[in-house]
Protein backbone atom coordinates (compact mmCIF):
# COMPACT_ATOMS: atom_id res chain seq x y z
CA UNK A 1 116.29 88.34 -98.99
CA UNK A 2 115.44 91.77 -99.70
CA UNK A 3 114.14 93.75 -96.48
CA UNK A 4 111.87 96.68 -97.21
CA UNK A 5 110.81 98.91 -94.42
CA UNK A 6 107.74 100.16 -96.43
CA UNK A 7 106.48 100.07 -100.07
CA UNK A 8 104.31 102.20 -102.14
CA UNK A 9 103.77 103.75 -105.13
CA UNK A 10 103.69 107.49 -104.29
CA UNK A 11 100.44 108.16 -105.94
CA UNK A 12 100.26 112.57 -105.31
CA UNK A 13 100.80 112.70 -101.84
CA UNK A 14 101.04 108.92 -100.38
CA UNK A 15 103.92 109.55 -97.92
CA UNK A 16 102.23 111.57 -95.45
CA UNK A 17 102.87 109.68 -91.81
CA UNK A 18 106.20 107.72 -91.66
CA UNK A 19 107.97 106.09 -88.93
CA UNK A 20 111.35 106.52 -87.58
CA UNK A 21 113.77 105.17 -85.37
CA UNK A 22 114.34 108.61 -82.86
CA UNK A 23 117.42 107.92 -81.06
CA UNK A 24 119.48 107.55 -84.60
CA UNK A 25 120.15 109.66 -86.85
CA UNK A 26 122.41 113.32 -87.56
CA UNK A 27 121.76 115.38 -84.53
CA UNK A 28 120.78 118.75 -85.74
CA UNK A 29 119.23 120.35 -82.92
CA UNK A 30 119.32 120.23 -79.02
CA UNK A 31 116.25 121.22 -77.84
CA UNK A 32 112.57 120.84 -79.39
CA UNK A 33 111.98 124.58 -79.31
CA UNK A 34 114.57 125.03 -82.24
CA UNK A 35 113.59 122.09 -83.98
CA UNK A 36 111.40 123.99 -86.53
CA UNK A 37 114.16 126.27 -87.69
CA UNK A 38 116.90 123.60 -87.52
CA UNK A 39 115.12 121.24 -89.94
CA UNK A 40 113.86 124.00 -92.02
CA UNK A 41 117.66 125.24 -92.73
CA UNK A 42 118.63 121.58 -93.06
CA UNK A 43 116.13 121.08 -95.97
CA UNK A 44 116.69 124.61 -97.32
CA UNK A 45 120.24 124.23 -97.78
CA UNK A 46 120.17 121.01 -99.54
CA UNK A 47 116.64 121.30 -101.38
CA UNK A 48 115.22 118.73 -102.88
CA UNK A 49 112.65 120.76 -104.53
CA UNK A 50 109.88 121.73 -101.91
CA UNK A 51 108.59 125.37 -102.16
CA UNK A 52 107.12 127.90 -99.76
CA UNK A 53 108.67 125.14 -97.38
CA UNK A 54 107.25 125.24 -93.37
CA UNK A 55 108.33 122.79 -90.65
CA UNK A 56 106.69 122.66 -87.58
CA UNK A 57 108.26 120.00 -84.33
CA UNK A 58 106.08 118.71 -81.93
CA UNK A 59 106.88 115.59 -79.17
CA UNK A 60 109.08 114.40 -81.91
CA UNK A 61 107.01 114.49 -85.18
CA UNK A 62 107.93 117.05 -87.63
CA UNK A 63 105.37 118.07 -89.99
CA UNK A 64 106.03 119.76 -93.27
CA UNK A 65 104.37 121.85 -95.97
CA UNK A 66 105.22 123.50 -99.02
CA UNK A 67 104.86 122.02 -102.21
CA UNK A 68 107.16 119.31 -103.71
CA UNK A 69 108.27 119.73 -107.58
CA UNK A 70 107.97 116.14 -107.71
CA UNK A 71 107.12 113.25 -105.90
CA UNK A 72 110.56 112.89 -105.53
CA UNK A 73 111.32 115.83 -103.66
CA UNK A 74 108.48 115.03 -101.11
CA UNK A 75 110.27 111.72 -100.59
CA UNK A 76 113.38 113.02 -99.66
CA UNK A 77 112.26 115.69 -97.69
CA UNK A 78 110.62 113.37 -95.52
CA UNK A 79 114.11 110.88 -95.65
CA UNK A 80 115.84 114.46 -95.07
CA UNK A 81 113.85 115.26 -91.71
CA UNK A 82 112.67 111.69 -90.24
CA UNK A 83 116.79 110.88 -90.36
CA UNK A 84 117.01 113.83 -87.84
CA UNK A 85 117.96 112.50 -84.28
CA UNK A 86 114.90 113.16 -82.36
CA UNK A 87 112.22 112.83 -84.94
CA UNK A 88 110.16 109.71 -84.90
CA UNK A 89 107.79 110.29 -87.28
CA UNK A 90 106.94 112.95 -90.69
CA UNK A 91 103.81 113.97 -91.50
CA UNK A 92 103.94 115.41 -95.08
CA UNK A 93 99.95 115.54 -95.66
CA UNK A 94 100.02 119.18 -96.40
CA UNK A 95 102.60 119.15 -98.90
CA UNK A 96 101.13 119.00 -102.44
CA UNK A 97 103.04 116.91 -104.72
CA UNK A 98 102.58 115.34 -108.83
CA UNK A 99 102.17 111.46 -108.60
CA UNK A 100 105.30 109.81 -108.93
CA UNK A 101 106.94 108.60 -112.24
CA UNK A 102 108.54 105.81 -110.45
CA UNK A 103 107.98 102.81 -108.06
CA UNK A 104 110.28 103.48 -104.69
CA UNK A 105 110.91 101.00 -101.99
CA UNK A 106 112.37 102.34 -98.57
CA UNK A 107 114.96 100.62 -96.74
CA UNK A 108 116.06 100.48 -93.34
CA UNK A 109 119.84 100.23 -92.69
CA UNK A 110 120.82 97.78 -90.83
CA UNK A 111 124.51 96.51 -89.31
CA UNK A 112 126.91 95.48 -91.84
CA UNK A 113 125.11 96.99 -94.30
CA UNK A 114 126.97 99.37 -97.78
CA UNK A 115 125.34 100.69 -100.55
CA UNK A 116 127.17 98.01 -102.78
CA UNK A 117 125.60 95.04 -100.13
CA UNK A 118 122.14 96.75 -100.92
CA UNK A 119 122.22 97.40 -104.58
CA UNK A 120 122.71 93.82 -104.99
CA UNK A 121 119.79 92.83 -102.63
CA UNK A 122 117.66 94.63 -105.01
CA UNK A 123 119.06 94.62 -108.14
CA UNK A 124 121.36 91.40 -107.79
CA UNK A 125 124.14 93.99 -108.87
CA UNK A 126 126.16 95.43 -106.37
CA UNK A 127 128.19 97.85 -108.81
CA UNK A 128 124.88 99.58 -109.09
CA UNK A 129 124.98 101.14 -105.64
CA UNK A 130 125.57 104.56 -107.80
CA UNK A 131 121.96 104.84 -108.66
CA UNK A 132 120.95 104.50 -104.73
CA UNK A 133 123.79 107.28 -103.71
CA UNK A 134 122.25 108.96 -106.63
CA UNK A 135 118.19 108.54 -105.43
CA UNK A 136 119.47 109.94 -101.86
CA UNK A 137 121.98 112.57 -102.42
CA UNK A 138 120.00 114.92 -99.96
CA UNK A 139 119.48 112.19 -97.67
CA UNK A 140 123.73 110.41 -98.05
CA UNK A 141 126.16 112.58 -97.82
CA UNK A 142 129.24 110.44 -98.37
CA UNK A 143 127.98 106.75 -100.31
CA UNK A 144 130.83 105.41 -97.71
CA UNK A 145 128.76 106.79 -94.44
CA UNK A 146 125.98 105.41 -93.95
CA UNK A 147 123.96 104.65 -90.39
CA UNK A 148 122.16 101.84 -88.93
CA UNK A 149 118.46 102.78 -88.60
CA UNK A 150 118.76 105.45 -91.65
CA UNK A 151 116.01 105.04 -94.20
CA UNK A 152 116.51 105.58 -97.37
CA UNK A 153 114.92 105.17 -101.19
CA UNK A 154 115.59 102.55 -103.46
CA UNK A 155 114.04 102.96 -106.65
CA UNK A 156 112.81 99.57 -108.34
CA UNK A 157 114.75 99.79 -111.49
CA UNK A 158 118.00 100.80 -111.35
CA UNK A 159 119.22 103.68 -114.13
C-alpha cells in the first residue's frame, strides 16, 4: 500500500502551510533566537533555487520568502526547513513560484523504511530509488541515511 503524507499538484504556490513532526529531524540550531539565520545558511548553502531568500522562526514555524526558480525549488525548500529539528510547520505563502511541470506526492518515512523499499511502493520498481535520491538531493544527503518522520518528494513518474 502506498502511504502518502500529502498530495497535490503544486499549482504556483500550493505548498504554503505544511506539517511536521518537531522532535525529528537534523538539529541545526539550539535556541529559537538563531533559528532564522541557521535555516537561512542551511538553505543558502545547498540552494535549491530560491532568490532574495528570508526566513523568519517563530514557536516553531518557519516562514520563508524569496522567490523559487521553480516549483521545485519551493518544494524542497520547504522539505529543506520543515526536516529541521524544532520546526513543526513551513509557511511558504510569500514565496512566488511558476506552477509545477510535474505531479509530486510527499512521503513520510517511516521504520524500516529505504529508498529502494519506497521506489517500489510507488513505482513497483525498487531499482528506481535513484530518481527519489535524485528529487531530494537538498533534502538526502546520503540515499543510505535516511530518518523516520523525514518527508520527502516522490515524483509520480519516475525518470
Amino acid at each position: 500500500m502506498k502511504r502518502r503524507t500529502h498530495s497535490h499538484t503544486n499549482g504556483g504556490t500550493g505548498v504554503e502551510l505544511f506539517g511536521f513532526a518537531k522532535d525529528v529531524g537534523r538539529r541545526i540550531f539550539g535556541k529559537e533566537s538563531e533559528a532564522d539565520q541557521k535555516i537561512r545558511e542551511m538553505l543558502e548553502a545547498d540552494n535549491p533555487g530560491i532568490q532574495d531568500l528570508d526566513v523568519k522562526v517563530k514557536d516553531g514555524t518557519v516562514a520563508i520568502s524569496g522567490r523559487a526558480e521553480e516549483a521545485a525549488a519551493l518544494e524542497k525548500a520547504v522539505l529543506m526547513a520543515g526536516n529541521v529539528q524544532g520546526i513543526a510547520e513551513v509557511d511558504a505563502s510569500a514565496v512566488a513560484a511558476p506552477a509545477a511541470v510535474e505531479e509530486v506526492d510527499y512521503y513520510l518515512i517511516e521504520a524500516g523504511d529505504t529508498l529502494s523499499k519506497i521506489a517500489q511502493q510507488f513505482y513497483d520498481d525498487a531499482t528506481a530509488y535513484p530518481h527519489i535520491f535524485a528529487a531530494n538531493r537538498e533534502v538526502i544527503k546520503d540515499p543510505d541515511l535516511i530518518f523516520v518522520g523525514q518527508k520527502i518528494r516522490i515524483p509520480r513518474q519516475p525518470a
